[in-house]
Protein backbone atom coordinates (compact mmCIF):
# COMPACT_ATOMS: atom_id res chain seq x y z
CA UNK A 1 30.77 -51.63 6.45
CA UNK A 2 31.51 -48.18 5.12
CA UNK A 3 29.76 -48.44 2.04
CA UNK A 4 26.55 -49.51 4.22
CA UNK A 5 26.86 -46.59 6.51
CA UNK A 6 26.76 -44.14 3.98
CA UNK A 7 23.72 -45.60 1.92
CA UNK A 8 21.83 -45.41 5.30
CA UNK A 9 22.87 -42.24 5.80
CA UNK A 10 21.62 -41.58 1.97
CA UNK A 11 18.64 -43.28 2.56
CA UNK A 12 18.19 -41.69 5.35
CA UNK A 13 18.35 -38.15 4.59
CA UNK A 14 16.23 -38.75 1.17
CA UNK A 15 13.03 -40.13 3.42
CA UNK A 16 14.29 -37.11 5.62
CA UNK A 17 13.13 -34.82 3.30
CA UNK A 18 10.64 -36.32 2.02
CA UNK A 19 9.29 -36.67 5.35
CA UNK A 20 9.69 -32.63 5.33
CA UNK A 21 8.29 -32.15 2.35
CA UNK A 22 4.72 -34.29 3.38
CA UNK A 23 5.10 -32.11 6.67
CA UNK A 24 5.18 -29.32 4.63
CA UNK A 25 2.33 -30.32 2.64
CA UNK A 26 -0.32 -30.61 5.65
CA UNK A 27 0.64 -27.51 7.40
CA UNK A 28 -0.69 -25.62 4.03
CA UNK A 29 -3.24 -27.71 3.60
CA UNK A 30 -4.52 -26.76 7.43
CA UNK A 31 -3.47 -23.29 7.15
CA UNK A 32 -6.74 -20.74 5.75
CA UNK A 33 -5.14 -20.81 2.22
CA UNK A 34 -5.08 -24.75 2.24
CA UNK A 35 -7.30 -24.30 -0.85
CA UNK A 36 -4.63 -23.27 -2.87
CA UNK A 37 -3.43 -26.53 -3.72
CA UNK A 38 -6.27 -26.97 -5.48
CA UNK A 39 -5.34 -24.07 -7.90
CA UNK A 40 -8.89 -23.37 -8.00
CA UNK A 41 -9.95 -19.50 -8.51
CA UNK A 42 -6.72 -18.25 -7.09
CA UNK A 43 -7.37 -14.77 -7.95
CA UNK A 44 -10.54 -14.08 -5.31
CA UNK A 45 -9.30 -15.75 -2.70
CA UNK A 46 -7.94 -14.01 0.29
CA UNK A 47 -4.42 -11.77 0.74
CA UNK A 48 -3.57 -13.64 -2.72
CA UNK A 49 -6.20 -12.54 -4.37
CA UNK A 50 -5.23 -8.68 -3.28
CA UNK A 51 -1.64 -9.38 -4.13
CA UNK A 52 -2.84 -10.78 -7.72
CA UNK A 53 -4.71 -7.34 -8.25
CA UNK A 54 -2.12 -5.23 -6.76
CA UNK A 55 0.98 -6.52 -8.56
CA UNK A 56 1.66 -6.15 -12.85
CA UNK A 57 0.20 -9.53 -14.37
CA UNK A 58 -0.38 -10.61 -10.76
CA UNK A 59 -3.32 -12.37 -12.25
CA UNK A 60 -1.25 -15.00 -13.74
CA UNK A 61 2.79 -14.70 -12.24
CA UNK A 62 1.39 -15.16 -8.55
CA UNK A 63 -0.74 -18.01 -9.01
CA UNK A 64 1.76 -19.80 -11.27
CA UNK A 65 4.85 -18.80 -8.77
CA UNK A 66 1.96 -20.39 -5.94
CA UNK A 67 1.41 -23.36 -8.51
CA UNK A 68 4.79 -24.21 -8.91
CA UNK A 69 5.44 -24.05 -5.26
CA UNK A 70 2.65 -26.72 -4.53
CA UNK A 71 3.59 -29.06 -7.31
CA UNK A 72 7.57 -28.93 -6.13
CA UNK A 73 5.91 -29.92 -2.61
CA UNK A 74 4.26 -32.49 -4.11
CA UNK A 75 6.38 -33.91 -6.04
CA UNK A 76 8.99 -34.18 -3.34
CA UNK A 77 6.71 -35.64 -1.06
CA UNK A 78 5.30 -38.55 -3.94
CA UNK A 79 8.30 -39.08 -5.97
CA UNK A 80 11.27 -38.50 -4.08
CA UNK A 81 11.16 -41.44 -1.99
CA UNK A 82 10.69 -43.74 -5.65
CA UNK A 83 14.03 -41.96 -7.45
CA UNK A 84 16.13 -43.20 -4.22
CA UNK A 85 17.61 -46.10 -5.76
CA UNK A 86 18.97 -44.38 -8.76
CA UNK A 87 19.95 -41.20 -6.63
CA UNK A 88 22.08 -44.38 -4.62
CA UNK A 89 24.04 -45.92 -7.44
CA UNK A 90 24.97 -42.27 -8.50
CA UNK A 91 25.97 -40.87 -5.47
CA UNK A 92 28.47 -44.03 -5.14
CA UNK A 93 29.62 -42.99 -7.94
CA UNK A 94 31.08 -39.72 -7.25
CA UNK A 95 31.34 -39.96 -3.80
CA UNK A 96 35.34 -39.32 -3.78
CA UNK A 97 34.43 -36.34 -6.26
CA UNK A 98 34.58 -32.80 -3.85
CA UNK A 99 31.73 -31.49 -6.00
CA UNK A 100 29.89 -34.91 -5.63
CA UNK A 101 26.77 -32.45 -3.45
CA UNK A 102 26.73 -30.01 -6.89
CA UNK A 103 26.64 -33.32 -9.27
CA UNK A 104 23.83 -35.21 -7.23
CA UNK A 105 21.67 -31.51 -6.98
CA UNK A 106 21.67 -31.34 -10.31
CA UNK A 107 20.59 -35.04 -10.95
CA UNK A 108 17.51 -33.89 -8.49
CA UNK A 109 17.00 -30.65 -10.52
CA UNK A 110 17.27 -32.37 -13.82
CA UNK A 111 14.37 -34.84 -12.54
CA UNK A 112 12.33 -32.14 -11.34
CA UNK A 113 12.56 -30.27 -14.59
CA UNK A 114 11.21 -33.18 -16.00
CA UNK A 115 7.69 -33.32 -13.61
CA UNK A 116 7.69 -29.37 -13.70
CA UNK A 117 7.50 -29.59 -17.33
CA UNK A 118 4.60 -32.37 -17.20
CA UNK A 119 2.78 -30.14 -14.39
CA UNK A 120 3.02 -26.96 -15.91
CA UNK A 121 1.03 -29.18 -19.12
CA UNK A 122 -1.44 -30.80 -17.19
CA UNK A 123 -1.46 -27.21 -15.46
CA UNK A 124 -2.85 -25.69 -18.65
CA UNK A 125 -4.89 -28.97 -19.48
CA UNK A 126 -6.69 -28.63 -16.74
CA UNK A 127 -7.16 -25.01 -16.98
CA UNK A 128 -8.55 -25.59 -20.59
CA UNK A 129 -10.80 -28.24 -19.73
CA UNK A 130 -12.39 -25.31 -16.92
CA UNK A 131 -12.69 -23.09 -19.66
CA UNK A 132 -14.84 -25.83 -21.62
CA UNK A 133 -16.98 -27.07 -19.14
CA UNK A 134 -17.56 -23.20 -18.46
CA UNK A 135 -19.21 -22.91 -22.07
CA UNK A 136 -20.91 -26.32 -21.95
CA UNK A 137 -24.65 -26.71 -20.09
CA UNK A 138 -23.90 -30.28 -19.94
CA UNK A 139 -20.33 -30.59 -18.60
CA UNK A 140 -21.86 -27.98 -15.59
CA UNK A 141 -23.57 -30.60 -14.66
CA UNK A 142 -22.08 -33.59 -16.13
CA UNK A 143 -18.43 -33.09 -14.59
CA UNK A 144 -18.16 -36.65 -12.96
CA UNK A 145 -17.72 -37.80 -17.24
CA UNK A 146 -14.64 -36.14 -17.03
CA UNK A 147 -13.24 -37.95 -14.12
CA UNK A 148 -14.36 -41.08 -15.18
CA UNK A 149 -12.55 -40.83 -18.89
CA UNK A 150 -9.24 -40.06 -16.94
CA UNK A 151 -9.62 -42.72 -14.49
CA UNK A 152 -10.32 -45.18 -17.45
CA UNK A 153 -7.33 -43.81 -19.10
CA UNK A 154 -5.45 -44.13 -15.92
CA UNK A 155 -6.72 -48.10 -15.85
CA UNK A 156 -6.38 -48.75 -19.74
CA UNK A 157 -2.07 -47.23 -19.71
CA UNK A 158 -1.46 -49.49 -16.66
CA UNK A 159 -1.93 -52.00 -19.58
CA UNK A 160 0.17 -50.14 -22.39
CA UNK A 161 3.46 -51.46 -23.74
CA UNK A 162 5.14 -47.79 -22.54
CA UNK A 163 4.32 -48.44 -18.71
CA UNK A 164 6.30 -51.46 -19.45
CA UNK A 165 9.24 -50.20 -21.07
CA UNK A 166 9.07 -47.10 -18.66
CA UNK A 167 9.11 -49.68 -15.83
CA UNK A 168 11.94 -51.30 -16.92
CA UNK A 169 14.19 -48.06 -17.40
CA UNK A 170 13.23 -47.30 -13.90
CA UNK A 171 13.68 -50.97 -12.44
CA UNK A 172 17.26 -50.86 -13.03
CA UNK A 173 19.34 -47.75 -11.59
CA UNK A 174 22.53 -49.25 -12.34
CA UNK A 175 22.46 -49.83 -15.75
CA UNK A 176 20.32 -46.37 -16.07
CA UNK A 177 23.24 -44.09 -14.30
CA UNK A 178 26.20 -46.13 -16.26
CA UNK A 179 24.50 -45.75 -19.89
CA UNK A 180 23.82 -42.10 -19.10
CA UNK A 181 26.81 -40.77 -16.92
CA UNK A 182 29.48 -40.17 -19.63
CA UNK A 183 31.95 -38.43 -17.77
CA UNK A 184 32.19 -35.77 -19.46
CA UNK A 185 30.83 -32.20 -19.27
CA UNK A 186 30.17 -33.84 -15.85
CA UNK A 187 27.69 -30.33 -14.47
CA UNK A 188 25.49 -31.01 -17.80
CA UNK A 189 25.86 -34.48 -17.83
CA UNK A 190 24.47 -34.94 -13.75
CA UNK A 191 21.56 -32.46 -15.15
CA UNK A 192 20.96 -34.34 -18.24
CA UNK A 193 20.62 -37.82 -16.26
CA UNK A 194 18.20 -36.30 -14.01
CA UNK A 195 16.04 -35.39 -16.69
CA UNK A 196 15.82 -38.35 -18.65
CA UNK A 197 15.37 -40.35 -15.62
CA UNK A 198 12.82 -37.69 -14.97
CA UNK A 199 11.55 -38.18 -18.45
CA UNK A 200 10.88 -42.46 -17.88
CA UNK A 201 9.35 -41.67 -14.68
CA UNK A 202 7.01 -39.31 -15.85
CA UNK A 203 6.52 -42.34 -19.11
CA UNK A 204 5.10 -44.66 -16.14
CA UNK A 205 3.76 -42.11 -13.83
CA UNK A 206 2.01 -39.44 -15.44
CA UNK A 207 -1.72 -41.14 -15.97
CA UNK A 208 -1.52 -42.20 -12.01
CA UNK A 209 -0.90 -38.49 -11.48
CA UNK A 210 -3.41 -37.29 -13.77
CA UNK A 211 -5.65 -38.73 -10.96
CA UNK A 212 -4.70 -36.04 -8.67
CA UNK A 213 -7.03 -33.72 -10.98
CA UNK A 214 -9.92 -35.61 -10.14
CA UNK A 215 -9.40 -36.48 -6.36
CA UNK A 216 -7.76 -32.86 -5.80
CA UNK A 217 -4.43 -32.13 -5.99
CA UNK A 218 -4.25 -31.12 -2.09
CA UNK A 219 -5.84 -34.55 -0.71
CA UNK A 220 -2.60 -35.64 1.15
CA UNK A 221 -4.23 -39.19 1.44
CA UNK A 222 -4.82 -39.96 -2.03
CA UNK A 223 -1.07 -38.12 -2.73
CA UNK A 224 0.14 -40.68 0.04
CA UNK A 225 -1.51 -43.72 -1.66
CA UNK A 226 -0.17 -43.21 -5.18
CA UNK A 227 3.34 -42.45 -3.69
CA UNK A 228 2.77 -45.77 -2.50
CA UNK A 229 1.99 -47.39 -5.53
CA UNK A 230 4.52 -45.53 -7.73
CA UNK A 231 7.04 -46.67 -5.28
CA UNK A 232 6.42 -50.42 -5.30
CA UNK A 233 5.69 -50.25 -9.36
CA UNK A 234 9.40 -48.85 -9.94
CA UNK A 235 11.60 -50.13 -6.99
CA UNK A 236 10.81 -53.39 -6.43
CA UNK A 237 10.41 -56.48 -9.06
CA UNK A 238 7.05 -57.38 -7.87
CA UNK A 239 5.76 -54.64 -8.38
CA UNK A 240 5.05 -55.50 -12.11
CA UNK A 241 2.35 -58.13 -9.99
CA UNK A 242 0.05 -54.73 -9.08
CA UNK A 243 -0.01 -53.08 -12.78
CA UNK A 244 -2.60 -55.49 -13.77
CA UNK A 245 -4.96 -55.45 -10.75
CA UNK A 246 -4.51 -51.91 -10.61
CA UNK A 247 -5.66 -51.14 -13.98
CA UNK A 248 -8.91 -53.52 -13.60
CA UNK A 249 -9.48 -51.26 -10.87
CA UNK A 250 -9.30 -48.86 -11.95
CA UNK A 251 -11.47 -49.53 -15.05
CA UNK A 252 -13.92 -50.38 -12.54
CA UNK A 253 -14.06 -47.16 -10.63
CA UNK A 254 -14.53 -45.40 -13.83
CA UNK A 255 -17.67 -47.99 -15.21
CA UNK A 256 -19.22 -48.01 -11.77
CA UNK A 257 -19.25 -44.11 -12.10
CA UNK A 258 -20.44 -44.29 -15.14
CA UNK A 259 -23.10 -46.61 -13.91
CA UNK A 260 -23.86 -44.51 -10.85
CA UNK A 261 -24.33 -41.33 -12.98
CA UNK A 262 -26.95 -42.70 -15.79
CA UNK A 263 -28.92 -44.33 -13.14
CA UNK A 264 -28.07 -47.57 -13.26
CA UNK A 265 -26.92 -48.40 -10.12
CA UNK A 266 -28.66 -44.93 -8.55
């Protein structure tokens, strides 16, 4: 009866926060600098823009500071409630411990470090792929064929033997904490498990997130709907029943935009 209490209690101070953290998440996006999740052209917008002038490489320290900010948000509010199960099974573990709180922050700050790292890519994707449409006449005004080649490549990885394998890693928290918690070096070790959990989600998760690029990484109800989906696609064994139907629709979404643009269906 104990044991249940306190994985209530877990449970219920992870959604908790991630409750927070979606809270968070629309009070910026309804503020006046809402548009900053967007990391669009952060450095003429506003009081940030002034501060990005004002300050010594303000240009590119605020908005990356601003950035990183959004994305923690973010990914608290989308993955959080999916890395429960694992966060579970560990806590058990080292719940007699009396620095079981430092062990099971650094497990979370391990599997952000893992995301950060993937953001802070896609980050500078993204910001490279601006600078190229910027120098091409036909990406100007041709920018939906970039949407519709990562939405494709979202649809053809929910088909790809390392979703699967990711999946799997992700599927079972109990075998995952007791092959990677060796007990010793415990600080490092807690950090270390994070991040290669981190690392597997991010194996099965990063081409759904890639999608926030196209819909706009502040729509809250497109975050909400792929938390959703990442959530039954790692926690629960049927979710392996959506991967397929997802990716057909996803390869769909991308043709009919194809289709839409070159006049087929316009």
């Amino acid at each position: 009866m104990r044991t249940l209490y306190h994985r209530r209690a877990f449970y219920g101070l992870g959604l908790t926060l991630a409750a927070l953290a979606w809270l968070l998440l629309w009070a910026w996006s309804q503020s006046p600098y809402g548009r900053y999740l967007d990391h669009g052209d952060w450095m003429q917008i506003g009081l940030v823009g002034s501060i990005c002038a004002a300050l010594p490489f303000g240009e590119s320290l605020v908005p990356a500071l601003l950035y990183v900010l959004g994305w923690v948000l973010m990914l608290s509010a989308m993955m959080l409630p999916t890395t429960l199960p694992i966060l579970d099974v560990y806590a058990r573990l080292v719940q007699r411990r009396p620095d079981r709180l430092r062990l099971i922050s650094l497990v979370i700050a391990g599997y952000l470090a893992a995301w950060l790292v993937f953001g802070a890519a896609a980050h500078l994707a993204d910001l490279g792929l601006v600078a190229l449409v910027r120098r091409s006449d036909w990406l100007t005004f041709n920018g939906w064929a970039l949407g519709a080649a990562v939405i494709a490549g979202a649809g053809v990885f929910q088909f790809s033997d390392l979703k699967r394998r990711c999946l799997e890693r992700c599927r079972m928290p109990m075998s995952f904490v007791i092959e990677h918690w060796q007990g010793r070096r415990d600080h490092l070790n807690a950090a270390r498990l994070g991040w290669r959990h981190g690392l597997f989600c991010v194996g099965c998760c990063w081409a759904l997130m890639l999608l926030m690029f196209v819909v706009g990484t502040g729509n809250l109800g497109w975050m909400l709907l792929l938390g959703a989906v990442m959530a039954v696609e790692k926690n629960f064994a049927w979710g392996q029943r959506i991967s397929t139907p997802l990716g057909v629709l996803l390869l769909g979404w991308s043709a009919g935009l194809v289709l839409l643009h070159v006049g087929v269906l316009g």
